[in-house]
PDB file of N, CA and C in Angstrom:
ATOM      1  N   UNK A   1      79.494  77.150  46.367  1.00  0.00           N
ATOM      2  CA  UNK A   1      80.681  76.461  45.882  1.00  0.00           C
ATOM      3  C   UNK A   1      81.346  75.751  47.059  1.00  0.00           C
ATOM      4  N   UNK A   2      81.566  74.595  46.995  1.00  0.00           N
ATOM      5  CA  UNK A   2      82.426  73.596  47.758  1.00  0.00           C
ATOM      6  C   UNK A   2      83.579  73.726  48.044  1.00  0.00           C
ATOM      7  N   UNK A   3      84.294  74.441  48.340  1.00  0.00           N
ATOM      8  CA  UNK A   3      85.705  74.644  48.812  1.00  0.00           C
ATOM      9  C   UNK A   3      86.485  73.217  48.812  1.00  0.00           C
ATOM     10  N   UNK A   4      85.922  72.468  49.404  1.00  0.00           N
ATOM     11  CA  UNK A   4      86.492  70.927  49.699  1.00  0.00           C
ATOM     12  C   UNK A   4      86.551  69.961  47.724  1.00  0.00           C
ATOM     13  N   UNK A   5      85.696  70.755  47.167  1.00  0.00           N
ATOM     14  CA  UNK A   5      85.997  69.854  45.565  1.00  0.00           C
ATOM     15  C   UNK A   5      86.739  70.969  44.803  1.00  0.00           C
ATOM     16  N   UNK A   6      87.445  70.096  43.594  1.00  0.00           N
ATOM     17  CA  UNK A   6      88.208  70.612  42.895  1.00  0.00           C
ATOM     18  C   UNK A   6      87.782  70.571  41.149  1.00  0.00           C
ATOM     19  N   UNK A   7      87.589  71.355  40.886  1.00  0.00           N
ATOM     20  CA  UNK A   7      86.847  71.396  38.969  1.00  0.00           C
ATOM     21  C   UNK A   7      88.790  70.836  38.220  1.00  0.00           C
ATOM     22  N   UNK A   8      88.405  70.011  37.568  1.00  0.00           N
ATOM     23  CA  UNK A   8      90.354  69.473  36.988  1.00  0.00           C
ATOM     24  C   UNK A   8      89.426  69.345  35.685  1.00  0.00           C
ATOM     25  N   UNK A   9      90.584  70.207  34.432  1.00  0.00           N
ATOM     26  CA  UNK A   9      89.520  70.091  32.813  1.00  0.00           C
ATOM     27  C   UNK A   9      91.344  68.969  32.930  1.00  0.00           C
ATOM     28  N   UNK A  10      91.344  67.727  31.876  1.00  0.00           N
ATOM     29  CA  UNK A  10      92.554  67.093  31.275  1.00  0.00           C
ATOM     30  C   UNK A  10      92.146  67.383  30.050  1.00  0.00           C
ATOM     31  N   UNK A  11      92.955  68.230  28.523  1.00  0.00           N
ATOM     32  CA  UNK A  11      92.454  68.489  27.371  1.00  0.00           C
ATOM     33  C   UNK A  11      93.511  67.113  26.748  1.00  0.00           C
ATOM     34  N   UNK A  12      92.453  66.805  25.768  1.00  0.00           N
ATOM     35  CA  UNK A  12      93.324  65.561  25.082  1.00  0.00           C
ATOM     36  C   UNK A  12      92.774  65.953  23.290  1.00  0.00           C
ATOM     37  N   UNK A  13      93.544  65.091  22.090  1.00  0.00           N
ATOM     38  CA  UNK A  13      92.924  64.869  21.357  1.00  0.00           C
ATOM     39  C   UNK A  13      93.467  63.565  20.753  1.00  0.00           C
ATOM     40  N   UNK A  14      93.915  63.376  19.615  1.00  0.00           N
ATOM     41  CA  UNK A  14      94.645  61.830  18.981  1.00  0.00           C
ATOM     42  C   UNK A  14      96.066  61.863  19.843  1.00  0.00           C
ATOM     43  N   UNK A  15      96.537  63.072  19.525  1.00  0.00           N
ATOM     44  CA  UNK A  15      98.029  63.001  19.273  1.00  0.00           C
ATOM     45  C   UNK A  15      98.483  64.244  20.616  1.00  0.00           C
ATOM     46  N   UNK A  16      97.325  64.654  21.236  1.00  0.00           N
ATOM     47  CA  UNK A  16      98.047  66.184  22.163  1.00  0.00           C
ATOM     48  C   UNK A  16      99.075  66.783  21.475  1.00  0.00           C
ATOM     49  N   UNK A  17      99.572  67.085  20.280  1.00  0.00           N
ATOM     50  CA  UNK A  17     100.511  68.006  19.586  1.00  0.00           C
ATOM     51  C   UNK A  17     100.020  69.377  19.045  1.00  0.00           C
ATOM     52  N   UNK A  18      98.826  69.178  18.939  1.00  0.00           N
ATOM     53  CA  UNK A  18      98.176  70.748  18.526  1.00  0.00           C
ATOM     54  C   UNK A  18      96.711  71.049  18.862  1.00  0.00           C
ATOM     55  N   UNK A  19      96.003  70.349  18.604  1.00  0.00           N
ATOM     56  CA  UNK A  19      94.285  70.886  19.179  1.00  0.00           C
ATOM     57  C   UNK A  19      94.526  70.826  21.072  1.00  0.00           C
ATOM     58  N   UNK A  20      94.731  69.792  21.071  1.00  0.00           N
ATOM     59  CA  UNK A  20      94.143  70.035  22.959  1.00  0.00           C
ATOM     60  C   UNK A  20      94.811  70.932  23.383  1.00  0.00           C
ATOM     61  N   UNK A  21      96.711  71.358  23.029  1.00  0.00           N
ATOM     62  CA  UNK A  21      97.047  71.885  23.812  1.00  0.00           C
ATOM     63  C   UNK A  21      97.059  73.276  23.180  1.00  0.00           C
ATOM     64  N   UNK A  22      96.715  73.737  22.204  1.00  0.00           N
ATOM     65  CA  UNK A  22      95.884  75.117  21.594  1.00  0.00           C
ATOM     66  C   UNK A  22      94.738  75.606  22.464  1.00  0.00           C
ATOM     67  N   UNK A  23      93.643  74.380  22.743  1.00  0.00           N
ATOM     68  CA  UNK A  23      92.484  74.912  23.393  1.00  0.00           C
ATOM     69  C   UNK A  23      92.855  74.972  24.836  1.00  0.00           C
ATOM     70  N   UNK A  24      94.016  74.172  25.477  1.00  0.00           N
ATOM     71  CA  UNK A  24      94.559  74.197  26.959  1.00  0.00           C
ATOM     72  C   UNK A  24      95.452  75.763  26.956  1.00  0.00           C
ATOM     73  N   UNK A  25      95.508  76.550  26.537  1.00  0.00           N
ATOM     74  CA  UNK A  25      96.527  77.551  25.918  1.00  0.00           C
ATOM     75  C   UNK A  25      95.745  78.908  26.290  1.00  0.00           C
ATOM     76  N   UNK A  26      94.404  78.657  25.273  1.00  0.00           N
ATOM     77  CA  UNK A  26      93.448  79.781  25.004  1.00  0.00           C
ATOM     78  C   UNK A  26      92.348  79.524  26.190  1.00  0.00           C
ATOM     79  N   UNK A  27      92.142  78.559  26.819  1.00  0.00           N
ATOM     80  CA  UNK A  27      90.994  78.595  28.395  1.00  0.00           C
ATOM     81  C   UNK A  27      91.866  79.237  29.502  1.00  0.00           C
ATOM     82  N   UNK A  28      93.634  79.091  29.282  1.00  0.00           N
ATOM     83  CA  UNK A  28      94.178  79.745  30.596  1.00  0.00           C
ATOM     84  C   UNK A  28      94.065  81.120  30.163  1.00  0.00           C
ATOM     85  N   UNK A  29      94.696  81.510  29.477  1.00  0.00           N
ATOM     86  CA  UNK A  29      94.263  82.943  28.962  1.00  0.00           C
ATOM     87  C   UNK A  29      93.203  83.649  29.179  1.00  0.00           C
ATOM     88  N   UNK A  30      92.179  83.082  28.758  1.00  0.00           N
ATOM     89  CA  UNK A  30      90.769  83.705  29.255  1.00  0.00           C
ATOM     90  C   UNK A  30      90.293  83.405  30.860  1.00  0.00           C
ATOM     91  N   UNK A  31      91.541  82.812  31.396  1.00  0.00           N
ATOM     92  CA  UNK A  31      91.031  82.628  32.397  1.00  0.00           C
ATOM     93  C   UNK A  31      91.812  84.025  33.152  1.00  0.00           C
ATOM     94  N   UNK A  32      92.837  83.912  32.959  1.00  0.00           N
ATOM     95  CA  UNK A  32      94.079  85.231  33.326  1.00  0.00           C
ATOM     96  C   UNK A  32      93.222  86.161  33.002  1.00  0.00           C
ATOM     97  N   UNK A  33      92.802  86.857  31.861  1.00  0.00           N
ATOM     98  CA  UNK A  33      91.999  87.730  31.336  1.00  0.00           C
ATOM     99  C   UNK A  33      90.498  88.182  32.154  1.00  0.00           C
ATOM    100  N   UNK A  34      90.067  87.271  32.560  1.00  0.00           N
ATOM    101  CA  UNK A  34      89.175  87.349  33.787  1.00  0.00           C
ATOM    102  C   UNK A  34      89.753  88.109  35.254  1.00  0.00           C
ATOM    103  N   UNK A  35      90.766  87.069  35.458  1.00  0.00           N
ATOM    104  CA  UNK A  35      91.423  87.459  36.720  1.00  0.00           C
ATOM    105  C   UNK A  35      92.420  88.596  36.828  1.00  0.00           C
ATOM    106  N   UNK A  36      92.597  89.521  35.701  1.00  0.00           N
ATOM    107  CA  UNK A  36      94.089  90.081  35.316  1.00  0.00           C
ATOM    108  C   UNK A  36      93.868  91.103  36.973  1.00  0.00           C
ATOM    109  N   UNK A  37      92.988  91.636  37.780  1.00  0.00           N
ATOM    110  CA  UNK A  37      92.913  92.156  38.410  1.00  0.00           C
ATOM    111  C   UNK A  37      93.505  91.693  39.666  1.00  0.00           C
ATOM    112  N   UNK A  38      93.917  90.348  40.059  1.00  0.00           N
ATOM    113  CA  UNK A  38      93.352  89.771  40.979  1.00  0.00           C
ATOM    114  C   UNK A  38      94.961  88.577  40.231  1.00  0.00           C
ATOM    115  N   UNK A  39      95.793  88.926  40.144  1.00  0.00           N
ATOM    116  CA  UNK A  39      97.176  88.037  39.462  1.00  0.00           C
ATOM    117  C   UNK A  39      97.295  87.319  40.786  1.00  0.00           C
ATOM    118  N   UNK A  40      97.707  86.331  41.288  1.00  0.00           N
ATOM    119  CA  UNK A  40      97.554  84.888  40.134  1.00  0.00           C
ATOM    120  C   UNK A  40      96.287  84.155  40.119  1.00  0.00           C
ATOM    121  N   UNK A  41      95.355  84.961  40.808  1.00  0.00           N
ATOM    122  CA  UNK A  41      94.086  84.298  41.468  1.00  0.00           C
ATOM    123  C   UNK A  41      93.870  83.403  39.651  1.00  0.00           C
ATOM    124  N   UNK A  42      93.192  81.999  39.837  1.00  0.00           N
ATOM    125  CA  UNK A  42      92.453  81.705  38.354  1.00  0.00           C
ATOM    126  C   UNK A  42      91.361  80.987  39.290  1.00  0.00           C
ATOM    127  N   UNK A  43      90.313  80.794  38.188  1.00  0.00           N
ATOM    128  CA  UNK A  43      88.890  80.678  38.520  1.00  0.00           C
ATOM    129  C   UNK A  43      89.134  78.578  38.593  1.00  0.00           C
ATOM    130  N   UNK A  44      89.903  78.071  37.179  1.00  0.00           N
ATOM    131  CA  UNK A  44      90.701  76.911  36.973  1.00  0.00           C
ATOM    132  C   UNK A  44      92.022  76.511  36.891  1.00  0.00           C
ATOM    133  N   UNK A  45      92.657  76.002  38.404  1.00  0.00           N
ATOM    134  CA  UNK A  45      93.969  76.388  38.369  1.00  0.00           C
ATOM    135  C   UNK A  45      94.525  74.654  38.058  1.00  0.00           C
ATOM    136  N   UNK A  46      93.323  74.062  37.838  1.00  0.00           N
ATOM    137  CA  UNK A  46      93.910  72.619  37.364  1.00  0.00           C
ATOM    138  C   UNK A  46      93.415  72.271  36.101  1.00  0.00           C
ATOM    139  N   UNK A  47      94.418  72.918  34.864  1.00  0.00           N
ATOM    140  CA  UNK A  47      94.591  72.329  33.547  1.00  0.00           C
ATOM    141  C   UNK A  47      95.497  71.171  33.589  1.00  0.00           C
ATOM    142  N   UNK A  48      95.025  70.245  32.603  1.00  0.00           N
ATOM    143  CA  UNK A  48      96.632  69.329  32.467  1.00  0.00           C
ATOM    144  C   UNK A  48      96.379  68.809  31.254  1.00  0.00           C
ATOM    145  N   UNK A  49      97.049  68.601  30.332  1.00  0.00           N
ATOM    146  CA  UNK A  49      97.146  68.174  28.877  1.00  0.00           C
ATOM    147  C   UNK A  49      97.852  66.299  28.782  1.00  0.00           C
ATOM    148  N   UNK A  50      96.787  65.823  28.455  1.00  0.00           N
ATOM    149  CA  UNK A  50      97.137  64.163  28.283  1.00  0.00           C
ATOM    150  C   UNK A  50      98.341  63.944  27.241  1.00  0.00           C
ATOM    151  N   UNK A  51      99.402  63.776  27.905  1.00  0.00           N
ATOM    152  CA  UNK A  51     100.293  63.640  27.421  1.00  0.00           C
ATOM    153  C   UNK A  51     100.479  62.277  26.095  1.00  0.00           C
ATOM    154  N   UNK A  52     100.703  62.466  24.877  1.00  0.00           N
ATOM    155  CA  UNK A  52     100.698  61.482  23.685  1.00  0.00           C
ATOM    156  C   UNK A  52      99.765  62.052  23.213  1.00  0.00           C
ATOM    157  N   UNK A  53      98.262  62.094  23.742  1.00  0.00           N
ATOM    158  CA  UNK A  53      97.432  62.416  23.705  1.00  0.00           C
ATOM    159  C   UNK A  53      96.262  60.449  24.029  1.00  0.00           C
ATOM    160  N   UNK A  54      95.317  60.824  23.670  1.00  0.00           N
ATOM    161  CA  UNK A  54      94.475  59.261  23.969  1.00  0.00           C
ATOM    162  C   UNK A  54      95.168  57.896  22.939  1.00  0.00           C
ATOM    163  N   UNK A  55      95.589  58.355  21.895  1.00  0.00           N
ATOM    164  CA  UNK A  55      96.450  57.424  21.290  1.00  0.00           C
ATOM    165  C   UNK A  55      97.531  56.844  22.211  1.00  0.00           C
ATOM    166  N   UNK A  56      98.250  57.601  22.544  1.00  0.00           N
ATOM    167  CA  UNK A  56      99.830  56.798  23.642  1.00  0.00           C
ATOM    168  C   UNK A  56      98.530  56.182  25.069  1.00  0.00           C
ATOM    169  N   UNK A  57      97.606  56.467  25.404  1.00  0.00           N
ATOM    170  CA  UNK A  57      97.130  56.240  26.318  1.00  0.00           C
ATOM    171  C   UNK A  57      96.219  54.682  26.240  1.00  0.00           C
ATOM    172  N   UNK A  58      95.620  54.645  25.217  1.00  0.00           N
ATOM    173  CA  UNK A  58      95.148  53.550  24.888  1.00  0.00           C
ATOM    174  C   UNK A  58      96.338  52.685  24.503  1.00  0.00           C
ATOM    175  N   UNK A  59      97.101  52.924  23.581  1.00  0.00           N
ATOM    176  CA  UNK A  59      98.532  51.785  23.462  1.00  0.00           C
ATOM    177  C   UNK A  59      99.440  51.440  25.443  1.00  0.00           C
ATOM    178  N   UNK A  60      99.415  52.462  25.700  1.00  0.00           N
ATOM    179  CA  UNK A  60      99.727  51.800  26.547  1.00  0.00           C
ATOM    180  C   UNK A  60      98.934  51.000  27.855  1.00  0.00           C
ATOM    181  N   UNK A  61      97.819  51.418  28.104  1.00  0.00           N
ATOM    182  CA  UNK A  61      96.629  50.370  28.706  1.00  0.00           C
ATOM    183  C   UNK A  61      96.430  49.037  28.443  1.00  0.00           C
ATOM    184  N   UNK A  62      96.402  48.919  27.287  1.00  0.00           N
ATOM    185  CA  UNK A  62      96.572  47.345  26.424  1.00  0.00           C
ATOM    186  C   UNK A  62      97.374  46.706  26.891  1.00  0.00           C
TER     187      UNK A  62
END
């Protein structure tokens, strides 16, 4: 493992109001759940949820 790179998940879906940030919710969890030994260590400490979701993102690119 590369110390020098960084794994970044961005969860998106239409709208980011309920699927992405449900599944951004339940990967930290299982990630805590992994690590519960080892608080605050996480295996992925760069989640970030696309804000609007790809809808506000494409309207505003245009």
């Amino acid at each position: 493992k590369d110390p020098t790179k960084r794994i970044v998940f961005v969860f998106h879906c239409e709208f980011s109001s309920e699927r992405a940030p449900s599944l951004l919710r339940y990967m930290r969890s299982e990630d805590r759940n992994i690590h519960a030994s080892n608080y605050p260590a996480l295996h992925y400490p760069e989640l970030y949820l696309l804000e609007g979701g790809y809808k506000a993102l494409f309207e505003h690119s245009t």
